[in-house]
PDB file of N, CA and C in Angstrom:
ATOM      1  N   UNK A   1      -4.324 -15.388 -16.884  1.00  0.00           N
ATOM      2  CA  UNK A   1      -3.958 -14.353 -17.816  1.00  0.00           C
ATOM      3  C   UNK A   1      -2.434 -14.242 -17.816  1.00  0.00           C
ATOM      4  N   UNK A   2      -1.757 -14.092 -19.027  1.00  0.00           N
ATOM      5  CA  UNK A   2      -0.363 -14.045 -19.188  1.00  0.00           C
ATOM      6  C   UNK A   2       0.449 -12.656 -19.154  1.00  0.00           C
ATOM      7  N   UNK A   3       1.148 -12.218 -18.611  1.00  0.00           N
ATOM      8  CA  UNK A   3       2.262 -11.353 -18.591  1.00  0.00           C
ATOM      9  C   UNK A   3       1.604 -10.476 -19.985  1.00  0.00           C
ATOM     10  N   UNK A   4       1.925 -10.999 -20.612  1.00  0.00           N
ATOM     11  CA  UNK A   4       1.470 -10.053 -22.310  1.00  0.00           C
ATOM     12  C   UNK A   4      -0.094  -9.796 -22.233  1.00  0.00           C
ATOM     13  N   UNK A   5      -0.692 -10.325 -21.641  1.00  0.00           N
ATOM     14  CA  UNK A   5      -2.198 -10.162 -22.281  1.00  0.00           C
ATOM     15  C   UNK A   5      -2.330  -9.146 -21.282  1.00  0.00           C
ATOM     16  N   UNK A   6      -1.644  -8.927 -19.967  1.00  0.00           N
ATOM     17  CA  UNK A   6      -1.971  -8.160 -19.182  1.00  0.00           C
ATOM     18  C   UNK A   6      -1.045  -6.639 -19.487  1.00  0.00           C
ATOM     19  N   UNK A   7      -0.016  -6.766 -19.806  1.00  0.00           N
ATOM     20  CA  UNK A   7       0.799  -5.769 -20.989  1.00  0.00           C
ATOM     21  C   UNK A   7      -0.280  -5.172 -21.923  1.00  0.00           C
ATOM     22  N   UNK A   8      -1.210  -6.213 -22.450  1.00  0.00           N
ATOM     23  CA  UNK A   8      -1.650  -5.316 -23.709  1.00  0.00           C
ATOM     24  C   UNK A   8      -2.861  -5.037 -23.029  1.00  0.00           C
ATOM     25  N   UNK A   9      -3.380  -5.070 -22.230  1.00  0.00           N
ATOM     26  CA  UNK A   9      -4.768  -4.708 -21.668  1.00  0.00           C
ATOM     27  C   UNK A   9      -4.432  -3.280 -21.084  1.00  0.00           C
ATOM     28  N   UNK A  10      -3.163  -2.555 -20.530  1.00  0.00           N
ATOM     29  CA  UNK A  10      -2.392  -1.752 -19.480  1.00  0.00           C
ATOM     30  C   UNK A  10      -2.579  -0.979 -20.754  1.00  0.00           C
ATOM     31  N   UNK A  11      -2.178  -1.157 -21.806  1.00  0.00           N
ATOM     32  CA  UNK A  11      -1.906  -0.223 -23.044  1.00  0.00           C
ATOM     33  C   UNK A  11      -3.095   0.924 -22.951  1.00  0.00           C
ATOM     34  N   UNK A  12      -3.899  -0.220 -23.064  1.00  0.00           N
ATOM     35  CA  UNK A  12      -5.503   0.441 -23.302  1.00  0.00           C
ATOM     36  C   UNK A  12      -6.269   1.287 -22.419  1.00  0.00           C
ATOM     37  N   UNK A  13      -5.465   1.265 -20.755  1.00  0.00           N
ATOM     38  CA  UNK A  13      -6.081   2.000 -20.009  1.00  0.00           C
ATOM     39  C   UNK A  13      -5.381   3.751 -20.399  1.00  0.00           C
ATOM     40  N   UNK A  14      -6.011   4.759 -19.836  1.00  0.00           N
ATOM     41  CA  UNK A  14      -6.492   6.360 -19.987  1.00  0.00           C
ATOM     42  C   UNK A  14      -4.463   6.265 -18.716  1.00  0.00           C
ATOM     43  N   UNK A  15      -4.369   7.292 -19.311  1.00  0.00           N
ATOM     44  CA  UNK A  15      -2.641   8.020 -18.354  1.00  0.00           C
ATOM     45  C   UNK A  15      -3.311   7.710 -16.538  1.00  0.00           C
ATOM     46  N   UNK A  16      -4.267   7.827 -16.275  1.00  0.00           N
ATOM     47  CA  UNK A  16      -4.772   8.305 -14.613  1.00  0.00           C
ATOM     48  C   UNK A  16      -4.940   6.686 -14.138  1.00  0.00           C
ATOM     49  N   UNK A  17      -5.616   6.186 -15.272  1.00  0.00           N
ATOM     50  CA  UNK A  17      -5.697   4.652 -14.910  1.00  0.00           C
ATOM     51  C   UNK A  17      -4.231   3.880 -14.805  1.00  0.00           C
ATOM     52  N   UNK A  18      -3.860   4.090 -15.867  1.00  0.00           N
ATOM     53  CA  UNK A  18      -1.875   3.547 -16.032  1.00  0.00           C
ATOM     54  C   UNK A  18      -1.258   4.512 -14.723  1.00  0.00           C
ATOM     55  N   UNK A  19      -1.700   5.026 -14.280  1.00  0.00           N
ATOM     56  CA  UNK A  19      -0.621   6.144 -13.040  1.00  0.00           C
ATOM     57  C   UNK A  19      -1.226   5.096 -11.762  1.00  0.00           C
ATOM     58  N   UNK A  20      -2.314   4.866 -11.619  1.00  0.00           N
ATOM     59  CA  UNK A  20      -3.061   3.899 -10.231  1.00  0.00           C
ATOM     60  C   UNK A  20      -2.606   2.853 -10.507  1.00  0.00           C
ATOM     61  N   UNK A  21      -2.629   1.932 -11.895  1.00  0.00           N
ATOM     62  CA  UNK A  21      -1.970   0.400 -11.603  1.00  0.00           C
ATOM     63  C   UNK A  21      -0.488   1.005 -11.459  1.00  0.00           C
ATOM     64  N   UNK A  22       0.542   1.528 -11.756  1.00  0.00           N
ATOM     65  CA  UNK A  22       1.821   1.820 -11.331  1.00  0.00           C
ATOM     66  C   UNK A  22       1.971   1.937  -9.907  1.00  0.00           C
ATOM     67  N   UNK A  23       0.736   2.938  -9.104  1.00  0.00           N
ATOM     68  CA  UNK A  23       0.896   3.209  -7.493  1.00  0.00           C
ATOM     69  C   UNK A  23       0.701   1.945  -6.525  1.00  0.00           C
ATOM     70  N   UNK A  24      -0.409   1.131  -7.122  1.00  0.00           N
ATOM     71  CA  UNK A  24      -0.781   0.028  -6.988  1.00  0.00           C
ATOM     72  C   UNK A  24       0.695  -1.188  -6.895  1.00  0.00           C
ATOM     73  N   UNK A  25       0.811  -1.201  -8.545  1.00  0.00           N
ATOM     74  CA  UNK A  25       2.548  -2.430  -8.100  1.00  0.00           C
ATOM     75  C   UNK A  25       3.140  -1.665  -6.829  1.00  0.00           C
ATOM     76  N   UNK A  26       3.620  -0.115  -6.910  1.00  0.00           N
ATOM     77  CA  UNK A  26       4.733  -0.113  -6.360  1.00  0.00           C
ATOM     78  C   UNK A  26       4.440  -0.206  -4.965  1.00  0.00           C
ATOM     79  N   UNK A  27       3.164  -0.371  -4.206  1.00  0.00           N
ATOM     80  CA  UNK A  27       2.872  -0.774  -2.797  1.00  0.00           C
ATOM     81  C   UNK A  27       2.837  -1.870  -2.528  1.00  0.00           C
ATOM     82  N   UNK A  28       2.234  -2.911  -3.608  1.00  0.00           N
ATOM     83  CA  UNK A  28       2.932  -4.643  -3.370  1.00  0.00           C
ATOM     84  C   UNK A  28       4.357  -3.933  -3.063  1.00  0.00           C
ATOM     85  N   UNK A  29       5.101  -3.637  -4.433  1.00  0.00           N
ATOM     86  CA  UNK A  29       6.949  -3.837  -3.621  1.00  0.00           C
ATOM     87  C   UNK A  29       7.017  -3.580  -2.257  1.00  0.00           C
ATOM     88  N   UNK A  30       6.543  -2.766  -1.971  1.00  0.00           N
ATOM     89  CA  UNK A  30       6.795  -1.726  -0.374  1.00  0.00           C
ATOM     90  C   UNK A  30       5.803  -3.149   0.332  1.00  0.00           C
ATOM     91  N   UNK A  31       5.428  -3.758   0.229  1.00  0.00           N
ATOM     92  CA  UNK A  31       4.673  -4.533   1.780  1.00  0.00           C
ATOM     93  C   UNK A  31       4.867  -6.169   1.230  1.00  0.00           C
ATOM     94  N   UNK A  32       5.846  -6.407   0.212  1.00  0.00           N
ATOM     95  CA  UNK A  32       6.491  -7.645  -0.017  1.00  0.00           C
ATOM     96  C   UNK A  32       7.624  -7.855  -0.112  1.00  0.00           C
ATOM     97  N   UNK A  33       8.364  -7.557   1.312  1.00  0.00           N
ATOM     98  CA  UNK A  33       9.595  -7.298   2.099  1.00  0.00           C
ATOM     99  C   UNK A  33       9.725  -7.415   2.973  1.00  0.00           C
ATOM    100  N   UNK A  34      11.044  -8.057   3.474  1.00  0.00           N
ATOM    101  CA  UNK A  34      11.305  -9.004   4.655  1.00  0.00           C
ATOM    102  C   UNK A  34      10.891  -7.729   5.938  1.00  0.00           C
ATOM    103  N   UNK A  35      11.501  -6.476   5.539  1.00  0.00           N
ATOM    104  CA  UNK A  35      11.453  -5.110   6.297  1.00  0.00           C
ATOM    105  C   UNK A  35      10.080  -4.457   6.745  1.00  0.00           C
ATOM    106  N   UNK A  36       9.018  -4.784   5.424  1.00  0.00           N
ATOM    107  CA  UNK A  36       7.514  -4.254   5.991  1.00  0.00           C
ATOM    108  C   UNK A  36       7.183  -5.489   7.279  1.00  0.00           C
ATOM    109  N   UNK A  37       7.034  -7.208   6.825  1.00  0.00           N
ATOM    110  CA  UNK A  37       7.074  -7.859   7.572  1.00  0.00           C
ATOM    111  C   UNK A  37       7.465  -7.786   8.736  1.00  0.00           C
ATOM    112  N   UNK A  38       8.988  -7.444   9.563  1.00  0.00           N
ATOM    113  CA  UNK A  38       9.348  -7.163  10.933  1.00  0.00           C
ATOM    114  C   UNK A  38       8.935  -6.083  11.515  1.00  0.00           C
ATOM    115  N   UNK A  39       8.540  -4.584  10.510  1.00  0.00           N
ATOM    116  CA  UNK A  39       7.485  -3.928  11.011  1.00  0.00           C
ATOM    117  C   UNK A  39       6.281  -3.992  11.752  1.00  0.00           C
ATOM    118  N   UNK A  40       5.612  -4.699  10.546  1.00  0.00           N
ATOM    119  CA  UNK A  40       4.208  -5.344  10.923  1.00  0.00           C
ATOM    120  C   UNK A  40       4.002  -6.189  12.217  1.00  0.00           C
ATOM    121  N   UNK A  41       5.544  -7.047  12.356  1.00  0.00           N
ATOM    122  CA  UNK A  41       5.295  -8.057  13.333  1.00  0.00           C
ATOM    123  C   UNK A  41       5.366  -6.534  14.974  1.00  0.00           C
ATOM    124  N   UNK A  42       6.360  -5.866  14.710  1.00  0.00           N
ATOM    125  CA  UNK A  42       6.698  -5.252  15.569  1.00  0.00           C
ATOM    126  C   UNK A  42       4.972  -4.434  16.343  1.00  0.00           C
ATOM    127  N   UNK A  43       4.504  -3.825  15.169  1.00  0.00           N
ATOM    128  CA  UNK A  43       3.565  -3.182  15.654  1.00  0.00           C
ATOM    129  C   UNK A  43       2.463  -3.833  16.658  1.00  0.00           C
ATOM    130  N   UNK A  44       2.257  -5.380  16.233  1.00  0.00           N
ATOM    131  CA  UNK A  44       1.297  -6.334  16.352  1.00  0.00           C
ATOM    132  C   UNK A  44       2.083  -6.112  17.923  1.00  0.00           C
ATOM    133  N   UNK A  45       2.816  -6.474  18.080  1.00  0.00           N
ATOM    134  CA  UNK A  45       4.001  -6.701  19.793  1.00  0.00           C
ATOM    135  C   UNK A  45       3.426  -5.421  20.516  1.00  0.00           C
ATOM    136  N   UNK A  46       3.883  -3.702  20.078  1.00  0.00           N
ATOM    137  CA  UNK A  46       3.585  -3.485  20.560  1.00  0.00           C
ATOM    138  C   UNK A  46       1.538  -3.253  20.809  1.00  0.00           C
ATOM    139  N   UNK A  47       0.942  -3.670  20.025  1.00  0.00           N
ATOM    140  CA  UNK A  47      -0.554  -3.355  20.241  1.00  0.00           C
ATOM    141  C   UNK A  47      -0.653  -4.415  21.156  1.00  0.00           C
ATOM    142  N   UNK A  48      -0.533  -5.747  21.078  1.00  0.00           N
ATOM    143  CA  UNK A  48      -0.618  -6.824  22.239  1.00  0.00           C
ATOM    144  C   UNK A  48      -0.581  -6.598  23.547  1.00  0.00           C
ATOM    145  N   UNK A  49       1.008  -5.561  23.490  1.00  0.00           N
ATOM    146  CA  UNK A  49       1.280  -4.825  24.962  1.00  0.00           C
ATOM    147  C   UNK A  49       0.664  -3.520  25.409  1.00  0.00           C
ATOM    148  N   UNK A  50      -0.157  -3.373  24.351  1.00  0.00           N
ATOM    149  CA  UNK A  50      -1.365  -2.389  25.024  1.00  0.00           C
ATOM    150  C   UNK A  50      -1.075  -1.052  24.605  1.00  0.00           C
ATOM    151  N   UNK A  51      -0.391  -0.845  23.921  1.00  0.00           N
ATOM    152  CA  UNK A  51       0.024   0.371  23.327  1.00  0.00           C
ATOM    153  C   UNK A  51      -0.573   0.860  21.974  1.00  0.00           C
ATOM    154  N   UNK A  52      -1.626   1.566  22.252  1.00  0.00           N
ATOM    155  CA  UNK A  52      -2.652   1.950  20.747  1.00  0.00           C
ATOM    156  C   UNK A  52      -2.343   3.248  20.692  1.00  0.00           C
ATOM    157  N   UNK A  53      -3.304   3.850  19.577  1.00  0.00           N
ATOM    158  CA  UNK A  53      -4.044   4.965  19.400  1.00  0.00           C
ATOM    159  C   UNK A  53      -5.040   5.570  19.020  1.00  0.00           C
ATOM    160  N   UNK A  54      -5.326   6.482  19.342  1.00  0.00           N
ATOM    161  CA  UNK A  54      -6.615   6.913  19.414  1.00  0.00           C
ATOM    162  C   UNK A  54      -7.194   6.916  18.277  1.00  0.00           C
ATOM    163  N   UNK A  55      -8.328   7.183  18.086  1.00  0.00           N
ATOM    164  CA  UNK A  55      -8.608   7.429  16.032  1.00  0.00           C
ATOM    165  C   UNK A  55      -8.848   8.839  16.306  1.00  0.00           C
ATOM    166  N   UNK A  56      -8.348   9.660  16.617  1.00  0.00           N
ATOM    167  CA  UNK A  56      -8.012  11.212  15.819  1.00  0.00           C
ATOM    168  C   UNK A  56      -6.305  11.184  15.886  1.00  0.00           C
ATOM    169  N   UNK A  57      -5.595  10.174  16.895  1.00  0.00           N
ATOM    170  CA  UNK A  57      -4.483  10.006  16.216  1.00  0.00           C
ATOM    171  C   UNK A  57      -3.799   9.555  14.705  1.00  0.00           C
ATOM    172  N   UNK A  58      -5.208   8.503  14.996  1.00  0.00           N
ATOM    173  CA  UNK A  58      -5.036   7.531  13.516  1.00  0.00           C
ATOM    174  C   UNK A  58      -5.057   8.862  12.384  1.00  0.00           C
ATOM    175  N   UNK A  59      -5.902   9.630  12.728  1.00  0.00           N
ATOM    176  CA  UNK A  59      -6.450  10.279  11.627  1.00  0.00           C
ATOM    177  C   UNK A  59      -4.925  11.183  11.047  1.00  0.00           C
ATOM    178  N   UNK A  60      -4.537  11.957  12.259  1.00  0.00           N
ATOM    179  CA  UNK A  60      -3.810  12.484  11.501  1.00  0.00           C
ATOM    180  C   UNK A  60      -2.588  12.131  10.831  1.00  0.00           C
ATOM    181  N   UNK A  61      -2.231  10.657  11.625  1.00  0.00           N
ATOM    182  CA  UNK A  61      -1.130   9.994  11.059  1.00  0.00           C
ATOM    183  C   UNK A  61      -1.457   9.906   9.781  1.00  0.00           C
ATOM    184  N   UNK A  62      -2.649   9.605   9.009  1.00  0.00           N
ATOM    185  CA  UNK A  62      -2.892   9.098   7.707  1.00  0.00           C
ATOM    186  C   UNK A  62      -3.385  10.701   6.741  1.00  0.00           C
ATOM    187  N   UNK A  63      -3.753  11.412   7.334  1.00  0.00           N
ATOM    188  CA  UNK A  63      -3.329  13.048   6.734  1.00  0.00           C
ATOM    189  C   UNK A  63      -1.979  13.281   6.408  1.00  0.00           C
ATOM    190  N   UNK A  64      -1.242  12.867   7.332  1.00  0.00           N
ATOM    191  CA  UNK A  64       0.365  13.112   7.364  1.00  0.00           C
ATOM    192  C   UNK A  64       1.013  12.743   5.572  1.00  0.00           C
ATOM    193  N   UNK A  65       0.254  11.407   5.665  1.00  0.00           N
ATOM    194  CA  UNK A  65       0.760  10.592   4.570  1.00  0.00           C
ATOM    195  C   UNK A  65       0.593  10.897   2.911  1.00  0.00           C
ATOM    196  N   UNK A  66       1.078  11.022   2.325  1.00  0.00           N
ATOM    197  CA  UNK A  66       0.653  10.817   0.595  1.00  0.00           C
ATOM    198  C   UNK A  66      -0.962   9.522   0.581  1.00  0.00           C
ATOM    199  N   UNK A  67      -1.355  10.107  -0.500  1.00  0.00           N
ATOM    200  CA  UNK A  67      -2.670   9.292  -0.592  1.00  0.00           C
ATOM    201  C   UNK A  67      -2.369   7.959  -1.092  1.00  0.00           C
ATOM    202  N   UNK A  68      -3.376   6.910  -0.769  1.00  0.00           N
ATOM    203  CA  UNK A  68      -3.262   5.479  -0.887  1.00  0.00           C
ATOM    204  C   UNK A  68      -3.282   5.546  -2.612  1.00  0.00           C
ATOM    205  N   UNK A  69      -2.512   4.657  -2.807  1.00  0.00           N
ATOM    206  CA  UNK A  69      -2.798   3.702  -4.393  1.00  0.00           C
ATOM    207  C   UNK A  69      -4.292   3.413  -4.656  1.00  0.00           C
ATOM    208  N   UNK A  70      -5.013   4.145  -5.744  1.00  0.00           N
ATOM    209  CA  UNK A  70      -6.630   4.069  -5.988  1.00  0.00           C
ATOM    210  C   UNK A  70      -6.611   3.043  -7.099  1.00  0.00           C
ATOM    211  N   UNK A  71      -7.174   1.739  -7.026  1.00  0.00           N
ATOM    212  CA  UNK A  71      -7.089   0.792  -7.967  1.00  0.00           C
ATOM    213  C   UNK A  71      -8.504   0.700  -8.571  1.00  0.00           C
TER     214      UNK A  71
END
């Protein structure tokens, strides 16, 4: 599918649908970067070295956060 056909298909989606593919690109940008990458590697280092968390930690870390991109 080409750049345009996917342009004119975007047209056609409802404002809520066009607001999720927008949240959607802009989290590719955010995790297709040299910076999410040395993150990622970092975290992996420390989980290797044994350093987790709990899942009611998890939990509230991800309460903390703005809601995920709904595609």
């Amino acid at each position: 599918m080409s750049v345009q056909e996917i342009q004119s298909q975007l047209t056609r989606l409802s404002p809520e649908e066009q607001a999720g593919v927008a949240r959607f690109l802009d989290s590719l940008r955010q995790t297709n970067t040299p910076e999410f990458s040395r993150e990622l590697a970092e975290r992996h280092r420390e989980m290797d070295a044994g350093r987790k968390i709990s899942e009611a930690e998890l939990a509230r870390i991800l309460a903390a956060k703005p809601a995920a991109p709904q595609v």
